[in-house]
Protein backbone atom coordinates (compact mmCIF):
# COMPACT_ATOMS: atom_id res chain seq x y z
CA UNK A 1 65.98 39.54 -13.34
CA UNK A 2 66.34 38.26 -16.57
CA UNK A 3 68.48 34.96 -16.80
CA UNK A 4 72.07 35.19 -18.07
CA UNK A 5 72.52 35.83 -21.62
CA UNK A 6 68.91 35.74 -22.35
CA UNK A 7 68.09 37.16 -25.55
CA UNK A 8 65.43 39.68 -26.10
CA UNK A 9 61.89 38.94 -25.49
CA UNK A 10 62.00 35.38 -24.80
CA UNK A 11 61.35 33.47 -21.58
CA UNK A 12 63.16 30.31 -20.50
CA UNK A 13 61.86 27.22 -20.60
CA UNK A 14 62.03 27.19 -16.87
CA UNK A 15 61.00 30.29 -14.76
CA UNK A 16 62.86 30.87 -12.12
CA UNK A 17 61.22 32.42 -8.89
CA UNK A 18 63.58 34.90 -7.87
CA UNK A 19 64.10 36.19 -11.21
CA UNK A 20 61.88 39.18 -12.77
CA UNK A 21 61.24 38.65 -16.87
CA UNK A 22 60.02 41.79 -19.46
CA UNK A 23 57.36 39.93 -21.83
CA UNK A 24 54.36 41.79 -23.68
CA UNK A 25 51.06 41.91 -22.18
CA UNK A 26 47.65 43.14 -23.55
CA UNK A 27 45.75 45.98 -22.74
CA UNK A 28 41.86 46.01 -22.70
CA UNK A 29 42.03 47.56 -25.90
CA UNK A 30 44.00 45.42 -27.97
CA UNK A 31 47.46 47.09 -27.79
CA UNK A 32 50.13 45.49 -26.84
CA UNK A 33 52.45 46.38 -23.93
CA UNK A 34 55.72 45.25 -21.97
CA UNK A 35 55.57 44.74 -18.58
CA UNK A 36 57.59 43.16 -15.72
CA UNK A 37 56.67 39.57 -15.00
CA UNK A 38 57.30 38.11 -11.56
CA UNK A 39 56.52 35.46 -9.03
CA UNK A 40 54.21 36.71 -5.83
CA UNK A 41 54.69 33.96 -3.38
CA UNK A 42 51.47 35.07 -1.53
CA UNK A 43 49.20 34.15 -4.06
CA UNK A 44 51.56 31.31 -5.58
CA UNK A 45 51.51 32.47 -9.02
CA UNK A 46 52.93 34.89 -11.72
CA UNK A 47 51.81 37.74 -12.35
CA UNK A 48 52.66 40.66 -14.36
CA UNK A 49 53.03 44.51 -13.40
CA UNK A 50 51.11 47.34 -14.97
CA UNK A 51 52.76 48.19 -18.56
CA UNK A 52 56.08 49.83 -18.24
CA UNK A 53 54.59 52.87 -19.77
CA UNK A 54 52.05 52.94 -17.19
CA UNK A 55 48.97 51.23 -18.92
CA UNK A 56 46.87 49.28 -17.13
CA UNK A 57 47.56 45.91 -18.90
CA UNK A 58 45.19 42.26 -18.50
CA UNK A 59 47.28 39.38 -16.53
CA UNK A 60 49.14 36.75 -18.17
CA UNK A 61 52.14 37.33 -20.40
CA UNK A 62 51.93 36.50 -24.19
CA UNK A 63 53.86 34.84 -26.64
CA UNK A 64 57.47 36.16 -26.90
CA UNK A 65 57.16 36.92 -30.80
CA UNK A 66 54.02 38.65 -30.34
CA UNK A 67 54.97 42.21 -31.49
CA UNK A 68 54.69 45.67 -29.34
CA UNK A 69 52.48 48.01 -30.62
CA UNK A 70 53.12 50.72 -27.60
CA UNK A 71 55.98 53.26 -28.91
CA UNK A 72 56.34 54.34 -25.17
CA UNK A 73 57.00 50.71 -24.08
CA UNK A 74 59.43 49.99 -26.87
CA UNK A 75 60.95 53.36 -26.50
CA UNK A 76 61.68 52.01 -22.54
CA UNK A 77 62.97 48.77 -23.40
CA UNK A 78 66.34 48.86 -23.40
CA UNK A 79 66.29 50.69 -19.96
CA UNK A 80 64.25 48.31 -18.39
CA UNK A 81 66.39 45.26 -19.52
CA UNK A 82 69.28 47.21 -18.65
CA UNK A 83 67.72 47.81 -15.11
CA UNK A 84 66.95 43.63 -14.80
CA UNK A 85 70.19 42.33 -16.09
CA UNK A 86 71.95 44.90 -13.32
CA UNK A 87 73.73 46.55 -15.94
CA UNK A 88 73.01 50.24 -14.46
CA UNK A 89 71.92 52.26 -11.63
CA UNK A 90 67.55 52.24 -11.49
CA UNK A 91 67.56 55.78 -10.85
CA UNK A 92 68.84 56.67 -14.05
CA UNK A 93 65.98 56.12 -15.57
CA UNK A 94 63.50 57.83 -12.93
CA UNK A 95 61.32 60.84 -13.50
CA UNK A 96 60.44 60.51 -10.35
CA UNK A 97 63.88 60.41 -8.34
CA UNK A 98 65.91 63.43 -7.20
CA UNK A 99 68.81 60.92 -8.10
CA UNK A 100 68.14 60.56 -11.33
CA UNK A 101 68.73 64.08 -12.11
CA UNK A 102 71.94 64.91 -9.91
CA UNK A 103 74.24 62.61 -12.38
């Protein structure tokens, strides 16, 4: 989750483990991409999730200020920080969930 009163695309100075952070990522192609950015214990490290469009994006998050060029990602932005700072029900926002279309 994103830390209290965070503002928008930046990261705290310290991460914390248990929390979940939306940064931009790369793709192979040069675009750039949001994507969730979390701590997998197994491995130790961080490690971020595919785009939140869907793209397959390269490890590592990038600078906060660096800009989104994906209209898909930008378009889901709010939703996903919406979905990390608890602020709504995650199956609002799923295509893929029967709940998400019986509100």
């Amino acid at each position: 989750m994103l830390t209290d009163n965070q503002p928008a695309r930046t990261l705290p100075t310290q991460l914390d483990p248990t929390r979940r952070y939306l940064v931009p990522v790369t793709d192979d192609n040069g675009g750039t991409h949001l994507a969730i950015y979390s701590y997998a214990p197994r491995i130790p490290a961080w490690v971020t999730g595919p785009g939140v469009c869907g793209t397959t994006v390269q490890q590592g998050a990038l600078p906060a200020e660096t800009p989104v060029t994906c209209r898909d990602c930008e378009t889901l932005e709010d939703a996903y920080r919406e979905m990390l700072e608890g602020r709504t029900d995650p199956h609002r926002y799923c295509p893929a969930c029967n709940r998400g279309t019986q509100r």
